[in-house]
C-alpha atoms as a PDB file:
ATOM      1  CA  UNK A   1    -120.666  70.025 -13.125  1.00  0.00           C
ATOM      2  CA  UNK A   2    -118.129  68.512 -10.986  1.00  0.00           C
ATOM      3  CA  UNK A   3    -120.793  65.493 -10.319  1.00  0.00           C
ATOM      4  CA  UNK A   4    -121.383  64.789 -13.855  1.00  0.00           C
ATOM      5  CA  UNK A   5    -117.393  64.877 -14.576  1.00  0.00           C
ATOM      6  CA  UNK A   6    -116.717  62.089 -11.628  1.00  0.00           C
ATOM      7  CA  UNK A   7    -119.180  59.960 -12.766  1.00  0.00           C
ATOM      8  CA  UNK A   8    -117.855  60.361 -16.569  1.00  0.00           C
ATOM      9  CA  UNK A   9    -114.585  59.452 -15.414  1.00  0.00           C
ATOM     10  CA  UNK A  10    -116.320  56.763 -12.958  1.00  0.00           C
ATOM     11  CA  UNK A  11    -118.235  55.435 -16.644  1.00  0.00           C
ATOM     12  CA  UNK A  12    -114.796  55.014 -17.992  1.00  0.00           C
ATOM     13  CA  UNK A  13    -112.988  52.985 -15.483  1.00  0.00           C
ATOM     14  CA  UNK A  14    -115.853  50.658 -15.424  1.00  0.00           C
ATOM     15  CA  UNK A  15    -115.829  50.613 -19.372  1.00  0.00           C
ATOM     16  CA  UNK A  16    -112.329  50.098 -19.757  1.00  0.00           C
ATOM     17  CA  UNK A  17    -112.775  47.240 -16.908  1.00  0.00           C
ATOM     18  CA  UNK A  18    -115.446  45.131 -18.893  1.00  0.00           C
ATOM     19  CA  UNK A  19    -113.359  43.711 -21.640  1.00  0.00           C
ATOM     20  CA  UNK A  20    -113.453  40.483 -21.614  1.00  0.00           C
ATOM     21  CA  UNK A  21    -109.782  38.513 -21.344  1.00  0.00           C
ATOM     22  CA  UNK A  22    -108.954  36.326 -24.517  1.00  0.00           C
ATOM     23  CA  UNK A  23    -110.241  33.419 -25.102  1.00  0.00           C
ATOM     24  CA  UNK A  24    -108.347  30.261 -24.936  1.00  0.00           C
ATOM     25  CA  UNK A  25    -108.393  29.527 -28.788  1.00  0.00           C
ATOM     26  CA  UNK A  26    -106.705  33.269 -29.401  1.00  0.00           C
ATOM     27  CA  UNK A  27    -103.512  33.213 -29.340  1.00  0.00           C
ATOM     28  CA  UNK A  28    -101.813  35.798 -26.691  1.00  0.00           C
ATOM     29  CA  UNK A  29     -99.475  38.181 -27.767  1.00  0.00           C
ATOM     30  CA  UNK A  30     -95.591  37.632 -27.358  1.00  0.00           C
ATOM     31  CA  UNK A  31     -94.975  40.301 -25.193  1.00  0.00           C
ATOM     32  CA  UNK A  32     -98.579  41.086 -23.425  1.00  0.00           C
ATOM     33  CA  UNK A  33     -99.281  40.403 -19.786  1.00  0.00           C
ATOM     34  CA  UNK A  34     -96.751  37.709 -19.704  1.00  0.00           C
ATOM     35  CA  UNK A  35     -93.735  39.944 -18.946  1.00  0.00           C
ATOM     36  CA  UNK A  36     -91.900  38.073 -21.947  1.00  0.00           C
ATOM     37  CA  UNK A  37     -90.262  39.768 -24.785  1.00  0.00           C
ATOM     38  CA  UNK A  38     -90.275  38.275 -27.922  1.00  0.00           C
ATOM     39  CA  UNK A  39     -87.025  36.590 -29.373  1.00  0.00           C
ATOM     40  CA  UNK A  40     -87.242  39.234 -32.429  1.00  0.00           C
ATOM     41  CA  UNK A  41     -89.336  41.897 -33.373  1.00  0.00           C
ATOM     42  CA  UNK A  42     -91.829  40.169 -35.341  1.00  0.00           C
ATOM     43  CA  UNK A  43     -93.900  37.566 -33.866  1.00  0.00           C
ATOM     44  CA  UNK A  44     -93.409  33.909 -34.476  1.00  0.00           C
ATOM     45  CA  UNK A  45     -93.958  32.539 -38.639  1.00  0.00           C
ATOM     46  CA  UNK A  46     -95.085  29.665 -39.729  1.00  0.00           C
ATOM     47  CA  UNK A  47     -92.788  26.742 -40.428  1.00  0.00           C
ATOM     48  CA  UNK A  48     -92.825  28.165 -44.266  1.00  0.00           C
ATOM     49  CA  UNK A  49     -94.169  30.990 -45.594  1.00  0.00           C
ATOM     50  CA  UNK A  50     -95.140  31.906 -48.656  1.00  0.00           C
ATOM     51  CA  UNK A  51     -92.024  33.486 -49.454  1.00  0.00           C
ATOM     52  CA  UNK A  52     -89.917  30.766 -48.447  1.00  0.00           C
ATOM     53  CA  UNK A  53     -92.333  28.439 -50.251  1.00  0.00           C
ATOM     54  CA  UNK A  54     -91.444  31.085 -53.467  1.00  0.00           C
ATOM     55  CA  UNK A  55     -87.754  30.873 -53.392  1.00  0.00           C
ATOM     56  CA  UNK A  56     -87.767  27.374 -53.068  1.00  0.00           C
ATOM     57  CA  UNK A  57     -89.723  26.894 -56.217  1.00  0.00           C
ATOM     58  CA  UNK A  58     -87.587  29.434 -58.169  1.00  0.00           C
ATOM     59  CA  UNK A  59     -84.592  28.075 -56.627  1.00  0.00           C
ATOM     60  CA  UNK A  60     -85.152  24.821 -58.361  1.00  0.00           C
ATOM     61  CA  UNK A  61     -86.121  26.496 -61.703  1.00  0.00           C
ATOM     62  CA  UNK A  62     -82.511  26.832 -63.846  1.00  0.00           C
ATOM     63  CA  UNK A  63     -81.296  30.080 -65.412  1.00  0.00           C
ATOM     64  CA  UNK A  64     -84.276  32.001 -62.231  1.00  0.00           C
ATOM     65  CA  UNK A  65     -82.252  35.344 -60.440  1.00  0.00           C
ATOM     66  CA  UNK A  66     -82.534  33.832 -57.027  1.00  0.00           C
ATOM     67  CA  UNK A  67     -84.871  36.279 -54.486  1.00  0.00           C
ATOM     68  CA  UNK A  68     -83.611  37.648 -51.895  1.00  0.00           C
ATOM     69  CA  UNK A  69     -84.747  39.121 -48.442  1.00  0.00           C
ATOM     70  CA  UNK A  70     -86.169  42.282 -48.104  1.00  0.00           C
ATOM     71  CA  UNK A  71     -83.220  44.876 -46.428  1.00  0.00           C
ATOM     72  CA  UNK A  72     -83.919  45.206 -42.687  1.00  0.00           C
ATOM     73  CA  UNK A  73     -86.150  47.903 -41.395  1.00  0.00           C
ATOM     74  CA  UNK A  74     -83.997  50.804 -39.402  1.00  0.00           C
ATOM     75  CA  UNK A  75     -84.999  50.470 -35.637  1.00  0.00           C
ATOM     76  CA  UNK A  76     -84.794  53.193 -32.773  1.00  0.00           C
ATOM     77  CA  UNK A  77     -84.552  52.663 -29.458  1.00  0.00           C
ATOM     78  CA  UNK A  78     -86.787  55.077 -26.517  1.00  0.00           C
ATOM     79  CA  UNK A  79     -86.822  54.550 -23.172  1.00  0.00           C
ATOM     80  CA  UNK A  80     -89.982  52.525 -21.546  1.00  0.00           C
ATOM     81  CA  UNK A  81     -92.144  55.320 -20.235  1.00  0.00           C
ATOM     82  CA  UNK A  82     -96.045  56.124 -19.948  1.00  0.00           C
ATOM     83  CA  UNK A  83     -96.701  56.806 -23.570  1.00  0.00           C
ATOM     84  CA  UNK A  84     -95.035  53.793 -25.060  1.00  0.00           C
ATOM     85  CA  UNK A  85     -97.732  50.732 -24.692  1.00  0.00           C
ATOM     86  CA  UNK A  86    -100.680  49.785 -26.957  1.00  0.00           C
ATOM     87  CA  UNK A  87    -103.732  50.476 -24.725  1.00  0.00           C
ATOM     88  CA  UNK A  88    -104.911  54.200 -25.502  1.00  0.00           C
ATOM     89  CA  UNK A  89    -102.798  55.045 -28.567  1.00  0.00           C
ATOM     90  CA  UNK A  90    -105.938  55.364 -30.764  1.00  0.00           C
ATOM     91  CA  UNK A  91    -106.934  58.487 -28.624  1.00  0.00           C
ATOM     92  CA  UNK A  92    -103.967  60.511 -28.882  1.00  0.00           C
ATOM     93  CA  UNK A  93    -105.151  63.179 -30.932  1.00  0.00           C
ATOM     94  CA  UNK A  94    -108.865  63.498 -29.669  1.00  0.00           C
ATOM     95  CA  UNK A  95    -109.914  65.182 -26.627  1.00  0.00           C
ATOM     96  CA  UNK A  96    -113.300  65.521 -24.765  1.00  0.00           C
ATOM     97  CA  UNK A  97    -115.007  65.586 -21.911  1.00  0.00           C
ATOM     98  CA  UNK A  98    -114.757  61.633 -21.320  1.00  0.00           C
ATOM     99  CA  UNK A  99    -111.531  61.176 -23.463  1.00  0.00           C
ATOM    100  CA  UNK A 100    -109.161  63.253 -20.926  1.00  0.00           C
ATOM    101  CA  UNK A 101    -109.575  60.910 -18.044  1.00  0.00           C
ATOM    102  CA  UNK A 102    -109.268  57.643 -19.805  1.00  0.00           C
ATOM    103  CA  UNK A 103    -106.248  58.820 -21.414  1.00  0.00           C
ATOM    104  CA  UNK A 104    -104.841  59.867 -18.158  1.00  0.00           C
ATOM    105  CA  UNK A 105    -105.678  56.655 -16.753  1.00  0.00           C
ATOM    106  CA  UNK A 106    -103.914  54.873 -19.348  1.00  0.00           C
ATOM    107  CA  UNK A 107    -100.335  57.551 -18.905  1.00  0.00           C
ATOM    108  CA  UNK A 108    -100.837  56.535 -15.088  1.00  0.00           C
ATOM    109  CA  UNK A 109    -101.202  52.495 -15.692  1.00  0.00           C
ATOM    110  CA  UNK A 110     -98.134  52.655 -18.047  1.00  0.00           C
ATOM    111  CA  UNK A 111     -96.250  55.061 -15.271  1.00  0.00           C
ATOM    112  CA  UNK A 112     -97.307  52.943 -12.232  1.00  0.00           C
ATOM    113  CA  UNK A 113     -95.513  50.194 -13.681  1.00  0.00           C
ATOM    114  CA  UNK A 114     -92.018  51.804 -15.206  1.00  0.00           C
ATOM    115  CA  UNK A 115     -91.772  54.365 -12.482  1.00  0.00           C
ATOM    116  CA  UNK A 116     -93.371  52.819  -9.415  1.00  0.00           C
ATOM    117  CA  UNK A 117     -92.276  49.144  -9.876  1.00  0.00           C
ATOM    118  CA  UNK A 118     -89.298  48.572 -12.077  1.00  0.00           C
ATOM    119  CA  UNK A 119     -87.471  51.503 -10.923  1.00  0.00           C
ATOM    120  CA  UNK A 120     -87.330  50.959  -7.153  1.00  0.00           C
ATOM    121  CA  UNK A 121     -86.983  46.865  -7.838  1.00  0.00           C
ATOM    122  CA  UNK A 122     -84.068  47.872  -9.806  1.00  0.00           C
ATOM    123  CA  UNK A 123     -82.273  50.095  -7.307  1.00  0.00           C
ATOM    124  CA  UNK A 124     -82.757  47.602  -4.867  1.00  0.00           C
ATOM    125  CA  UNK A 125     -81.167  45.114  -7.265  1.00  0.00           C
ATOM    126  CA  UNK A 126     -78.646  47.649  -7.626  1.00  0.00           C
ATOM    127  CA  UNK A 127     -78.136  48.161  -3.896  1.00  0.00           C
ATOM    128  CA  UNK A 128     -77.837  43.768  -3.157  1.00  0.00           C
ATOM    129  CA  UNK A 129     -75.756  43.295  -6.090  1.00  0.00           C
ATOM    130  CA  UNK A 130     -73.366  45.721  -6.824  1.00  0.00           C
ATOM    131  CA  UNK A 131     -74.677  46.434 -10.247  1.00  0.00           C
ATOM    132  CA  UNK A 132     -77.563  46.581 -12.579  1.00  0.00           C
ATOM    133  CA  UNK A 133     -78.219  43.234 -14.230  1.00  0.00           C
ATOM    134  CA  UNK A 134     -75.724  42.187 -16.673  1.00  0.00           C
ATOM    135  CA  UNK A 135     -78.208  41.146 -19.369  1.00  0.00           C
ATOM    136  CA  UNK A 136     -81.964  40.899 -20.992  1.00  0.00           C
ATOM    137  CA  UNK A 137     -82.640  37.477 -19.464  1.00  0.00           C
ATOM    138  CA  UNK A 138     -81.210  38.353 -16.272  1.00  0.00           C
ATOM    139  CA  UNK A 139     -83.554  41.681 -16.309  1.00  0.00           C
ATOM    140  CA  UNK A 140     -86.541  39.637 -16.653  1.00  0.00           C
ATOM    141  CA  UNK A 141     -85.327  36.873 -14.304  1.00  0.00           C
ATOM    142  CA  UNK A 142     -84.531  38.944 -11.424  1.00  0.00           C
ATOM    143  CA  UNK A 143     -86.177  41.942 -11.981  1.00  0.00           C
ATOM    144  CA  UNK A 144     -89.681  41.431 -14.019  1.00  0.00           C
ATOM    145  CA  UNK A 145     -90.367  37.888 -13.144  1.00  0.00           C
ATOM    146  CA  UNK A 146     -88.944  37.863  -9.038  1.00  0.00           C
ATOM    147  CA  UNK A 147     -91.304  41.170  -8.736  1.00  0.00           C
ATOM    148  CA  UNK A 148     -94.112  39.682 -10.603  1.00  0.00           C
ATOM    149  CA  UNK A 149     -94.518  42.630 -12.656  1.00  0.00           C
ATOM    150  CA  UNK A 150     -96.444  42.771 -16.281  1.00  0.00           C
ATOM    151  CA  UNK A 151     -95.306  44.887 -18.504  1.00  0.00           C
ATOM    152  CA  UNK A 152     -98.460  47.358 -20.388  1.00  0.00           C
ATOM    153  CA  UNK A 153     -98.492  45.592 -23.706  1.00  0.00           C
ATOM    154  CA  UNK A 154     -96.496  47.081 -27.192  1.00  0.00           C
ATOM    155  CA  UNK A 155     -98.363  47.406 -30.455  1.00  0.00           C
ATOM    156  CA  UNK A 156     -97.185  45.282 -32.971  1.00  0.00           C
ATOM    157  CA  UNK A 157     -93.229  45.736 -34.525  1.00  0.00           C
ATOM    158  CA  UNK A 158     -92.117  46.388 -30.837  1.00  0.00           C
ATOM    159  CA  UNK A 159     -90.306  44.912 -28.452  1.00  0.00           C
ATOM    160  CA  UNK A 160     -88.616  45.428 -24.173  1.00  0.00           C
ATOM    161  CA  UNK A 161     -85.224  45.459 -24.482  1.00  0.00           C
ATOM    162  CA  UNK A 162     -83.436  45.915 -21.307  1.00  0.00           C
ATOM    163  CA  UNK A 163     -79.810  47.602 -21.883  1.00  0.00           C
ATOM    164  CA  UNK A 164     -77.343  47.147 -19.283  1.00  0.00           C
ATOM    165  CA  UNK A 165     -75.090  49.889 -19.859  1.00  0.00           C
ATOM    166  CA  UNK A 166     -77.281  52.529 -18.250  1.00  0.00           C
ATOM    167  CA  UNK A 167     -79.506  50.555 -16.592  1.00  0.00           C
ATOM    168  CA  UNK A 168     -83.081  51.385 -17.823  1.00  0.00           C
ATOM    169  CA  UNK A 169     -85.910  49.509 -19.319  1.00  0.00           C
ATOM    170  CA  UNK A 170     -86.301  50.302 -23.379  1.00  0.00           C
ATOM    171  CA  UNK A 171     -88.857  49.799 -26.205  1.00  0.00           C
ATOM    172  CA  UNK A 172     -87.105  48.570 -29.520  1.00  0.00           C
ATOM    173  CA  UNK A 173     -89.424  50.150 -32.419  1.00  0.00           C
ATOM    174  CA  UNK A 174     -89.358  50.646 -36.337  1.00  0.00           C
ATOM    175  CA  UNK A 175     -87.586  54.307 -36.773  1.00  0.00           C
ATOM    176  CA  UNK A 176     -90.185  56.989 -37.833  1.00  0.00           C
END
């Protein structure tokens, strides 16, 4: 039994090893591999949208209520742990014999990197400097980019923030 349960979990590392990397004509995502988060929590629109497109043409049309933008969604902030990233989320609620290890490969991926990399580089940051860094951009500069480290990717709304009050790595998301 213990045979066939190492070479189920041995199955899955080579399965979730064998996906092939995006090709050059897909776009990557904003805050994948690259270390990069996005500029806001949506990715990048077109030059116009259709709804911009819309409220220009009723704009123009006399005596038309003029639209306005939806109200912004409410956002909650969690801190950047194993648990947070895209990469496994689908399996949460099943379990099974070959399930269990790939999800606790994914938890120790996502913990390697926020617990094994980002905390020591930042306490040694800490330790040179004085202080934690004093922004985002500095976080990424001196922390995520001088270390070389890539963060697991979000799913889509969600975004790093790094907040320099305490310290600590955090994942921007809509509030549930």
């Amino acid at each position: 039994m213990r045979s066939l349960t190492l070479l189920v979990l041995l199955l899955a590392v080579v399965a979730v090893g064998c996906v092939p990397p995006p090709s050059a004509s897909e776009p990557a995502s904003p805050n994948a591999s690259s270390g990069q988060a996005p500029a806001s929590t949506s990715a990048a629109a077109p030059a116009a949208s259709p709804a911009t497109s819309a409220q220009a043409v009723t704009s123009s049309i006399p005596g038309a209520a003029p639209q306005t933008a939806p109200p912004a969604q409410p956002t909650e902030r969690v801190e950047a742990k194993a648990g947070v990233a895209k990469k496994g989320r689908n399996l949460d609620n099943e379990t099974g014999i070959v399930v269990e290890p790939v999800k606790q490969l994914f938890a120790f991926q996502e913990k390697s990197v926020f617990d094994l990399q980002i905390k020591p580089a930042l306490n040694l940051y800490k330790a040179s400097n004085g202080s934690f860094p004093k922004s985002h951009e500095e976080f990424m500069a001196k922390i995520i980019k001088a270390n070389n480290i890539k963060l697991p990717e979000l799913p889509a709304g969600q975004r790093y923030v790094y907040d320099p009050k305490t310290g600590k790595l955090m994942v921007e998301r809509p509030a549930k």
